[in-house]
C-alpha atoms as a PDB file:
ATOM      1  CA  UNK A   1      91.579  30.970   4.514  1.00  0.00           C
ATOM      2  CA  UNK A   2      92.187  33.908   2.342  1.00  0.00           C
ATOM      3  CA  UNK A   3      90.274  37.254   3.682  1.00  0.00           C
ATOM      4  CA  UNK A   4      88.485  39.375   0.919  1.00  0.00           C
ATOM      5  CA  UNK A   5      88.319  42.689   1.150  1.00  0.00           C
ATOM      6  CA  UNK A   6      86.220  44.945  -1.299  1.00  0.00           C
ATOM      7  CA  UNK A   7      86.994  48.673  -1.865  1.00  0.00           C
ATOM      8  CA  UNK A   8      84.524  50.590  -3.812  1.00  0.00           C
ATOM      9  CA  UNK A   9      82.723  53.560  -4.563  1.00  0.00           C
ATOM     10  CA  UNK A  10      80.081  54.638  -2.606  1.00  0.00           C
ATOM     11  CA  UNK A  11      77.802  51.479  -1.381  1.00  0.00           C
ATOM     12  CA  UNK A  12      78.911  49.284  -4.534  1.00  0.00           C
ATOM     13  CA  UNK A  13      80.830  46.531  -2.183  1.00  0.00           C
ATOM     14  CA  UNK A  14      78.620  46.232   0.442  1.00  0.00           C
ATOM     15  CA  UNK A  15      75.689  45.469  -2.400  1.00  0.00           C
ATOM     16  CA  UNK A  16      78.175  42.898  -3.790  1.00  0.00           C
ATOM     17  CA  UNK A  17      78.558  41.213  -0.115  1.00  0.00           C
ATOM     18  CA  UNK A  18      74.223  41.308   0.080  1.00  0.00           C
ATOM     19  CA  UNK A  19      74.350  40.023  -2.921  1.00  0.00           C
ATOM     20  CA  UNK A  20      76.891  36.917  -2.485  1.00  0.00           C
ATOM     21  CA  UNK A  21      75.544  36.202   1.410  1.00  0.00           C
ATOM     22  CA  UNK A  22      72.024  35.709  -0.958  1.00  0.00           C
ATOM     23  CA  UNK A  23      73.280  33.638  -3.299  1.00  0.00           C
ATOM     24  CA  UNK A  24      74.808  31.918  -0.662  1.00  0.00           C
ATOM     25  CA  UNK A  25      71.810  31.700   1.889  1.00  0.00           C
ATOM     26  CA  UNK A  26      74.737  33.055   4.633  1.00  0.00           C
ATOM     27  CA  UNK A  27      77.536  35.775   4.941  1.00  0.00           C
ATOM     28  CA  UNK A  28      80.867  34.018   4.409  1.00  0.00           C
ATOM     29  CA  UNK A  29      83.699  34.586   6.881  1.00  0.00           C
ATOM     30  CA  UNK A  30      86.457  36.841   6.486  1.00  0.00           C
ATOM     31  CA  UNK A  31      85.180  39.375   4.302  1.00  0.00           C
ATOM     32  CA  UNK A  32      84.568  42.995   4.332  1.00  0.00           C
ATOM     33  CA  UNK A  33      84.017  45.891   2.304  1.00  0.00           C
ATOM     34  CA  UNK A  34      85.106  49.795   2.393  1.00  0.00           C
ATOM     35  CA  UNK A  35      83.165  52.009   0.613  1.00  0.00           C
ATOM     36  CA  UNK A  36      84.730  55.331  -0.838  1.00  0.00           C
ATOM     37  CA  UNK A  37      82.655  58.526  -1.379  1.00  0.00           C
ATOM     38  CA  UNK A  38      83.520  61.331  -3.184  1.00  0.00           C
ATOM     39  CA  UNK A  39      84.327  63.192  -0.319  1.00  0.00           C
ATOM     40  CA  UNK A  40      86.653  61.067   1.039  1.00  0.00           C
ATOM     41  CA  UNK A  41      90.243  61.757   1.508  1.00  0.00           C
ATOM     42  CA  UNK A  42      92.373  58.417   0.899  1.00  0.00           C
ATOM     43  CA  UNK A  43      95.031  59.736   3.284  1.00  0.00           C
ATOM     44  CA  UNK A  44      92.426  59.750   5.907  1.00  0.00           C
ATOM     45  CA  UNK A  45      90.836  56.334   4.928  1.00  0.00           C
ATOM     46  CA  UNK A  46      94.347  54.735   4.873  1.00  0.00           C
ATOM     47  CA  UNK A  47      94.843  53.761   8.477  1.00  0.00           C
ATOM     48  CA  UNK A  48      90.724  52.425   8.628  1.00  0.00           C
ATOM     49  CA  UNK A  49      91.182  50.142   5.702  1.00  0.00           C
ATOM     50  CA  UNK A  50      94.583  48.754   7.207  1.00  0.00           C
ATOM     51  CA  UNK A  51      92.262  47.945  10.274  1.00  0.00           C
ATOM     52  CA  UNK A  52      89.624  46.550   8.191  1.00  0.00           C
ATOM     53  CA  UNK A  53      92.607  44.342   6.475  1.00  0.00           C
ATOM     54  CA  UNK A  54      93.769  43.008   9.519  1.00  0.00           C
ATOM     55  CA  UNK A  55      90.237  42.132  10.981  1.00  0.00           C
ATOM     56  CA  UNK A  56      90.151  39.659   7.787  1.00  0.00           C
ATOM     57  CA  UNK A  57      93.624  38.676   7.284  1.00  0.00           C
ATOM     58  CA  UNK A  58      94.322  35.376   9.810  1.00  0.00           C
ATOM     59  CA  UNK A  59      97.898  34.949   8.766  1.00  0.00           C
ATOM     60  CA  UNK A  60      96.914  33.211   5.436  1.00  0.00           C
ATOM     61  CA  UNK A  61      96.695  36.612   3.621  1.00  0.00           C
ATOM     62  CA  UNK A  62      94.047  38.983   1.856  1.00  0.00           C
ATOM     63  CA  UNK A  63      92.090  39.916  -1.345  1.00  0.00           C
ATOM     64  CA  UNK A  64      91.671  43.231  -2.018  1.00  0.00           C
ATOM     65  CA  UNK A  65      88.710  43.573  -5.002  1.00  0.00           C
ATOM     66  CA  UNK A  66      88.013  47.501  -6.330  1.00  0.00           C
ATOM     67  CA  UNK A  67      85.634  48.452  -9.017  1.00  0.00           C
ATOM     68  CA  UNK A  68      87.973  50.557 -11.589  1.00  0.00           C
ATOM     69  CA  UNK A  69      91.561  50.828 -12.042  1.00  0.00           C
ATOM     70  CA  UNK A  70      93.178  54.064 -11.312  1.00  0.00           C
ATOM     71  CA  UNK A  71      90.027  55.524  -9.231  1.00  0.00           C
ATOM     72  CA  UNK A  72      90.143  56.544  -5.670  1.00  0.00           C
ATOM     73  CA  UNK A  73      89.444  53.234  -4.484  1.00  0.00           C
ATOM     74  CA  UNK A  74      91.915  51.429  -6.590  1.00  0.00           C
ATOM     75  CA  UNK A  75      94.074  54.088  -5.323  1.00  0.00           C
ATOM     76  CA  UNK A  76      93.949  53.306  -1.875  1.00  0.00           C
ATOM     77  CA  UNK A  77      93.797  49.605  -2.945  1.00  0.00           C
ATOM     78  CA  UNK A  78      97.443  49.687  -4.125  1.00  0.00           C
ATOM     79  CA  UNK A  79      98.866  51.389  -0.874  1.00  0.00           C
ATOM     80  CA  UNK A  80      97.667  48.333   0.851  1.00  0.00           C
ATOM     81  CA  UNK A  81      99.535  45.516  -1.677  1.00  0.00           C
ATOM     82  CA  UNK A  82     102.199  43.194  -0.375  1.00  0.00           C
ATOM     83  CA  UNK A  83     103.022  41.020  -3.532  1.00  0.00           C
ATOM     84  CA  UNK A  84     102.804  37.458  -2.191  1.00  0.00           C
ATOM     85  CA  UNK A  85     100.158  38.535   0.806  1.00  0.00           C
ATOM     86  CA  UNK A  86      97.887  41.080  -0.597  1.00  0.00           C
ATOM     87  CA  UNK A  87      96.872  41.050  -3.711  1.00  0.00           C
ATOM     88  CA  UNK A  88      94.271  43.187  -5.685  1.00  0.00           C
ATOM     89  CA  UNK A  89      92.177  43.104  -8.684  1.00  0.00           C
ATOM     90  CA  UNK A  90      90.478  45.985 -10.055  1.00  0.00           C
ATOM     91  CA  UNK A  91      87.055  45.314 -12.065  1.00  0.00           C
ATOM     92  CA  UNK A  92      84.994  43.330  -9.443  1.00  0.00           C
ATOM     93  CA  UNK A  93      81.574  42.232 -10.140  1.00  0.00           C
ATOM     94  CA  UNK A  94      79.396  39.398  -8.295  1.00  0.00           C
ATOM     95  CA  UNK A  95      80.922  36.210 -10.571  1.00  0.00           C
ATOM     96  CA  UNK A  96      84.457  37.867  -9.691  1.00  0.00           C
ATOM     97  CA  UNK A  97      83.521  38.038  -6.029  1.00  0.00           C
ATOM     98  CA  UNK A  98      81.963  34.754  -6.137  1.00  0.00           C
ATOM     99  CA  UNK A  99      84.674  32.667  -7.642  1.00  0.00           C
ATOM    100  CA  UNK A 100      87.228  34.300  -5.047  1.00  0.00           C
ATOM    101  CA  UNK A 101      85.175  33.293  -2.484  1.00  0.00           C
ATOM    102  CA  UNK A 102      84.832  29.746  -3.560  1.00  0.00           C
ATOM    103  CA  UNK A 103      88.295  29.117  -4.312  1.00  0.00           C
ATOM    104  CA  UNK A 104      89.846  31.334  -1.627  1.00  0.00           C
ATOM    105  CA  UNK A 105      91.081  28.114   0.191  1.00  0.00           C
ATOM    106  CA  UNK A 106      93.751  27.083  -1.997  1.00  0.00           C
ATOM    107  CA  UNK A 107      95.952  29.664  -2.479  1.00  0.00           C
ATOM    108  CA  UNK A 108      97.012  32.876  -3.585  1.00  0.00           C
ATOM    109  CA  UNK A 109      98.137  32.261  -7.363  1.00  0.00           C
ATOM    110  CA  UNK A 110      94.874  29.920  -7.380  1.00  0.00           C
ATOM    111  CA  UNK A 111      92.737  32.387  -6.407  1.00  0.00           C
ATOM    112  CA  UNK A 112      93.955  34.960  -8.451  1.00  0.00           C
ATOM    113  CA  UNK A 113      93.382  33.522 -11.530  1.00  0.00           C
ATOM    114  CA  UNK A 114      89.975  32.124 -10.662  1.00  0.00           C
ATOM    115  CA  UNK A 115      88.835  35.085  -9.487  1.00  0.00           C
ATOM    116  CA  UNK A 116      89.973  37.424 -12.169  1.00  0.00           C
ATOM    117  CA  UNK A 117      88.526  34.118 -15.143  1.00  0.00           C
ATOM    118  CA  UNK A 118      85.526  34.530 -13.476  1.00  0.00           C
ATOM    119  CA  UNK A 119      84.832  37.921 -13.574  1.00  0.00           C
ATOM    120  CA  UNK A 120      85.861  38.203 -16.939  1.00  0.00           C
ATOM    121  CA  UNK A 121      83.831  34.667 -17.898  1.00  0.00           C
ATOM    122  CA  UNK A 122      80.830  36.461 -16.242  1.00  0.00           C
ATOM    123  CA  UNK A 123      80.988  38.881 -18.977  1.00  0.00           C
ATOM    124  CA  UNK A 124      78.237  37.275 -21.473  1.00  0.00           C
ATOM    125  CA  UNK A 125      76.444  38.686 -24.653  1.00  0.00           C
ATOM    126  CA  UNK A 126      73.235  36.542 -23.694  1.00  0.00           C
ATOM    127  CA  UNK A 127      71.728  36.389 -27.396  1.00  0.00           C
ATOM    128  CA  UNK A 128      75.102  34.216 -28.265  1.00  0.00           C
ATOM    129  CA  UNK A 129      74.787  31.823 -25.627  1.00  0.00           C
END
């Protein structure tokens, strides 16, 4: 299975995993989140989010998920990317994180795409629905 990892500002990603272990009634395996505060050097955070990477990565690869592109977290997002074994998408919000999780079993390209559909699918002006 395909490890997620979240890296976020402040205590964004570990709301997002509350969130998802409520709508799921448990906390799924094989994911994690780093939160990133504005004090934080990435340098410095570099070698605990490889650890945190490897605690969820069981040889099938990982999912890194960051709030916005080109901030700190993205940042340090990108010096963990292996194309092909860890991926990241920037932008995450609970459909995004939910979607990953449910289709984190069949693959990398799979999950990619759902992922990133869903998040942008969860994106709804209600008063047109």
């Amino acid at each position: 299975m395909i490890g997620i990892l979240i890296i976020a500002h402040g205590s964004f990603g570990e709301a997002l995993v509350q969130n998802a272990c409520h709508v799921l009634n448990k906390r799924p395996p094989q994911l994690d989140q780093l939160g990133v505060a504005a004090q934080d050097d990435p340098d410095e955070l570099l070698p605990h989010a490889r650890q945190v990477l490897s605690r969820i990565d069981d040889g099938e690869g990982a999912l890194i998920l960051t709030d916005v592109f080109g901030a700190s977290p993205s940042n340090l997002a990108a010096r963990l990317l292996e194309p092909g074994r860890v991926e990241g998408l920037a932008g995450v919000n609970l459909p995004m994180l939910l979607r990953a999780l449910a289709y984190r079993g069949k693959g990398m390209e799979i999950l990619l795409q759902r992922a990133r559909d869903g998040g942008r699918d969860g994106v709804v002006n209600m008063l047109e629905q």
